[in-house]
C-alpha atoms as a PDB file:
ATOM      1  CA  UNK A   1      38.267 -17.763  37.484  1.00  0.00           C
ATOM      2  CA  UNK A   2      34.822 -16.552  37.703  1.00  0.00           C
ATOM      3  CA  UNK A   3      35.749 -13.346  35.688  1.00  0.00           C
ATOM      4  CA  UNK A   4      37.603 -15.603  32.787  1.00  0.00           C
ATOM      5  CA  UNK A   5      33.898 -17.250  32.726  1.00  0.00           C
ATOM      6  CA  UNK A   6      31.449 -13.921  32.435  1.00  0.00           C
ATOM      7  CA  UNK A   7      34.343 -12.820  29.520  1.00  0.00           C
ATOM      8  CA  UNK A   8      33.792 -16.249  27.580  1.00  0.00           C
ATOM      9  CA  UNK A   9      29.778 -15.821  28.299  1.00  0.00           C
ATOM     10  CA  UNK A  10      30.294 -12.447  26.617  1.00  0.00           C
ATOM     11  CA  UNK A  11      32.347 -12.838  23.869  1.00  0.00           C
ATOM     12  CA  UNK A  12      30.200 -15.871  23.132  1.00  0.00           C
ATOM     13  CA  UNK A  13      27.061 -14.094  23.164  1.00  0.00           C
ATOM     14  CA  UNK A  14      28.622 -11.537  21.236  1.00  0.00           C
ATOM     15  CA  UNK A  15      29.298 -14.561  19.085  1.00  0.00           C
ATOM     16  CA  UNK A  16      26.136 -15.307  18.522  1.00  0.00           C
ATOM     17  CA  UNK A  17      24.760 -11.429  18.244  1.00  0.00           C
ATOM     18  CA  UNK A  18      27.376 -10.946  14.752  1.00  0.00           C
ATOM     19  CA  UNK A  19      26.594 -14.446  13.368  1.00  0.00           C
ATOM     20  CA  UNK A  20      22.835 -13.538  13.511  1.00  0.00           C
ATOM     21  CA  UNK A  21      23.896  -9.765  11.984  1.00  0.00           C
ATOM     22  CA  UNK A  22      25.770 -11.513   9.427  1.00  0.00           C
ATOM     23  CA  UNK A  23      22.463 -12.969   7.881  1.00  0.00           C
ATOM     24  CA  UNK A  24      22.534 -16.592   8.961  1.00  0.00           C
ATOM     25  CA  UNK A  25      18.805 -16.940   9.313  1.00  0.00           C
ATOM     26  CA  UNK A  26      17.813 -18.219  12.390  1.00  0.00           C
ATOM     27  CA  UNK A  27      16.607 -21.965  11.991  1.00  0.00           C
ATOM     28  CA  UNK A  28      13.915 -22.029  14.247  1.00  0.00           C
ATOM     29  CA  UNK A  29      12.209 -18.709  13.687  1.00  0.00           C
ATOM     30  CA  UNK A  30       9.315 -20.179  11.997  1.00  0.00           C
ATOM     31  CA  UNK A  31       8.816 -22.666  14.527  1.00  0.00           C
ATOM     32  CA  UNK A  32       9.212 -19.772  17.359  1.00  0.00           C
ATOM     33  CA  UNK A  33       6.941 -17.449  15.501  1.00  0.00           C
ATOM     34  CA  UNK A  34       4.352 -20.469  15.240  1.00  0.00           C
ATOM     35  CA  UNK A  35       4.608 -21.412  18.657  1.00  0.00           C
ATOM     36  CA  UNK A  36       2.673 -18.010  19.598  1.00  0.00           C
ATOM     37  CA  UNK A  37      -0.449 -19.665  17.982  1.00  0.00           C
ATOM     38  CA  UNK A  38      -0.749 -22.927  20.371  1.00  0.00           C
ATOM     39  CA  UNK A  39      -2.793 -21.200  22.950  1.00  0.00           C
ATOM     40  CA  UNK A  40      -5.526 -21.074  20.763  1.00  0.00           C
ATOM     41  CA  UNK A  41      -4.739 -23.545  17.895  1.00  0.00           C
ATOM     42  CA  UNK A  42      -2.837 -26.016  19.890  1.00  0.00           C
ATOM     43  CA  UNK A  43       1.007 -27.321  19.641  1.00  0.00           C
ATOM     44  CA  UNK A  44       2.154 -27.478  16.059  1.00  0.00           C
ATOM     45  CA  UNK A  45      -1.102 -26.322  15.180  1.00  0.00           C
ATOM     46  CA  UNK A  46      -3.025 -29.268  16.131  1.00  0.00           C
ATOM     47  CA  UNK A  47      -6.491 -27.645  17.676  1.00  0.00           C
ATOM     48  CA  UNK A  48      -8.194 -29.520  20.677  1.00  0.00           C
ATOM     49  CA  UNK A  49     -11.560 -30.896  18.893  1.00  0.00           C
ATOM     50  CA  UNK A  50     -14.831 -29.064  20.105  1.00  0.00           C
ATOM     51  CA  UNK A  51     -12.582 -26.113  21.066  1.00  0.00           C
ATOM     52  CA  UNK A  52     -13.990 -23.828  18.857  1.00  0.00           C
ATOM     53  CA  UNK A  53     -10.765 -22.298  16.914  1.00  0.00           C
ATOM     54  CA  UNK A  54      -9.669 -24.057  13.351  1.00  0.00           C
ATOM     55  CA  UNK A  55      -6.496 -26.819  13.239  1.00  0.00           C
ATOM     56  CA  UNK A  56      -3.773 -25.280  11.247  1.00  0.00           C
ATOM     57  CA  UNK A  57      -1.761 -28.768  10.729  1.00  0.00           C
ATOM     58  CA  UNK A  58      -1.295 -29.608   7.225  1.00  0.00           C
ATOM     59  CA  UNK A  59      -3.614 -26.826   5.976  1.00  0.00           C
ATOM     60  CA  UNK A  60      -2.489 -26.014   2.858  1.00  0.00           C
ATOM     61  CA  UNK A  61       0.262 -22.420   2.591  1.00  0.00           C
ATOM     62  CA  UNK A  62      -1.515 -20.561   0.333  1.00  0.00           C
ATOM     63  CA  UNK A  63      -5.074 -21.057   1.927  1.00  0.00           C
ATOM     64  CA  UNK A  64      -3.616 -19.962   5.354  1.00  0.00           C
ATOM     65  CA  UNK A  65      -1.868 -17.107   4.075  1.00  0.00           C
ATOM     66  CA  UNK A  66      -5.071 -15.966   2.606  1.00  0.00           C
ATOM     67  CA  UNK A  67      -6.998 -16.081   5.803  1.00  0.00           C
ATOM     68  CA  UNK A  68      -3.614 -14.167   7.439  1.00  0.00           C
ATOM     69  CA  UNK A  69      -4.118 -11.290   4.637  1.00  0.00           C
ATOM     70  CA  UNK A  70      -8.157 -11.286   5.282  1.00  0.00           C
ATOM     71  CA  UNK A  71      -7.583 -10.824   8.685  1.00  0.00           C
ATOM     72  CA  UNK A  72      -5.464  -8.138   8.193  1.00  0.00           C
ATOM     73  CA  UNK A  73      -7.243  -6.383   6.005  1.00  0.00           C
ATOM     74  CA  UNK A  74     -10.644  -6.810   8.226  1.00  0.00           C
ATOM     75  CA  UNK A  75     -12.497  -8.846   5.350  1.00  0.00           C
ATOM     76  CA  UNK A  76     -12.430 -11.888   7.664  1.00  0.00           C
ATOM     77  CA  UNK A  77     -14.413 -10.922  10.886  1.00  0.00           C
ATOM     78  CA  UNK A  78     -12.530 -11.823  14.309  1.00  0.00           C
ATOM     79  CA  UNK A  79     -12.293 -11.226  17.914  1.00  0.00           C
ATOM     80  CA  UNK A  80      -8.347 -10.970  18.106  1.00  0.00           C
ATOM     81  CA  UNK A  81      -6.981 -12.552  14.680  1.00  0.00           C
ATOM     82  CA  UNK A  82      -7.459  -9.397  12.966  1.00  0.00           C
ATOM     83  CA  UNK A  83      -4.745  -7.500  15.528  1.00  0.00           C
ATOM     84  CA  UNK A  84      -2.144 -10.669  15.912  1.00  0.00           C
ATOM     85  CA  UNK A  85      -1.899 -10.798  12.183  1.00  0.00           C
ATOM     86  CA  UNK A  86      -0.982  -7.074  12.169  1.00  0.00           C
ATOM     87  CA  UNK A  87       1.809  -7.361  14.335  1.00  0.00           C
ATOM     88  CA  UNK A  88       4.016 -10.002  11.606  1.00  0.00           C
ATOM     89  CA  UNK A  89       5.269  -8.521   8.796  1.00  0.00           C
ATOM     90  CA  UNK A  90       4.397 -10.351   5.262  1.00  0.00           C
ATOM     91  CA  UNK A  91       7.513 -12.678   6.117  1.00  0.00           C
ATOM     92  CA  UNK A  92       6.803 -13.404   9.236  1.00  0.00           C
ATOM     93  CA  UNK A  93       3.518 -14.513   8.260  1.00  0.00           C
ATOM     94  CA  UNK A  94       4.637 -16.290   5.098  1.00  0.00           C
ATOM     95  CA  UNK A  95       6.713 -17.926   7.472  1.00  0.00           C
ATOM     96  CA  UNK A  96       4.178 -19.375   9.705  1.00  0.00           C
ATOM     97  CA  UNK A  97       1.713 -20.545   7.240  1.00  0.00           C
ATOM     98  CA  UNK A  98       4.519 -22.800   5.898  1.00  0.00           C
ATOM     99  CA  UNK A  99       5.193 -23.919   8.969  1.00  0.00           C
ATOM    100  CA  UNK A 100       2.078 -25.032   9.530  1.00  0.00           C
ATOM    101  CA  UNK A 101       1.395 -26.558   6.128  1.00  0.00           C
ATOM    102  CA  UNK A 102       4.613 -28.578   6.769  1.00  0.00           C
ATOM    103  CA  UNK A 103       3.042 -29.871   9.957  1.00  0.00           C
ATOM    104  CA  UNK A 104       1.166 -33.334   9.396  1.00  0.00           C
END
């Protein structure tokens, strides 16, 4: 019985492994990717007033991604923005600011 259970466990990860491969986008990836940002920007990018680091809630898509590409770039001075924002790739990043811009 217990074997019958780790070969359903498998076959449904596997499952889960060729539906992802097949290009169904995940439907919470830009709500995991944003997620990273709470220690520092709070949950769903509401910031803790007097805590020093900008609200990202209902900040408009394009204004955050251009703060994401100054980072980057080095143009915006920053303890540890300028290195996150290097590790997402355009998407990723694209997919975060609209996350947060969706946020109210």
């Amino acid at each position: 019985m217990k074997l019958l259970r780790w070969i359903s466990a498998l076959c449904l990860v596997g499952a889960v492994g060729a539906a992802q491969a097949a290009g169904q986008p995940d439907p919470n990836l830009a709500r995991n990717l944003a997620a990273t940002c709470a220690n520092c920007h709070g949950t769903n990018g509401r910031a803790v007033a007097g805590a020093g680091n900008d609200a990202l809630a209902g900040v408009d898509k394009d204004k955050l991604m251009q703060k994401l590409r100054d980072f980057r770039s080095g143009a915006k001075p920053a303890t540890i923005m300028h290195q996150i924002s290097k590790g997402y790739t355009e998407a990723q990043l694209e997919l975060i600011a609209a996350y947060f811009a969706a946020q109210k």
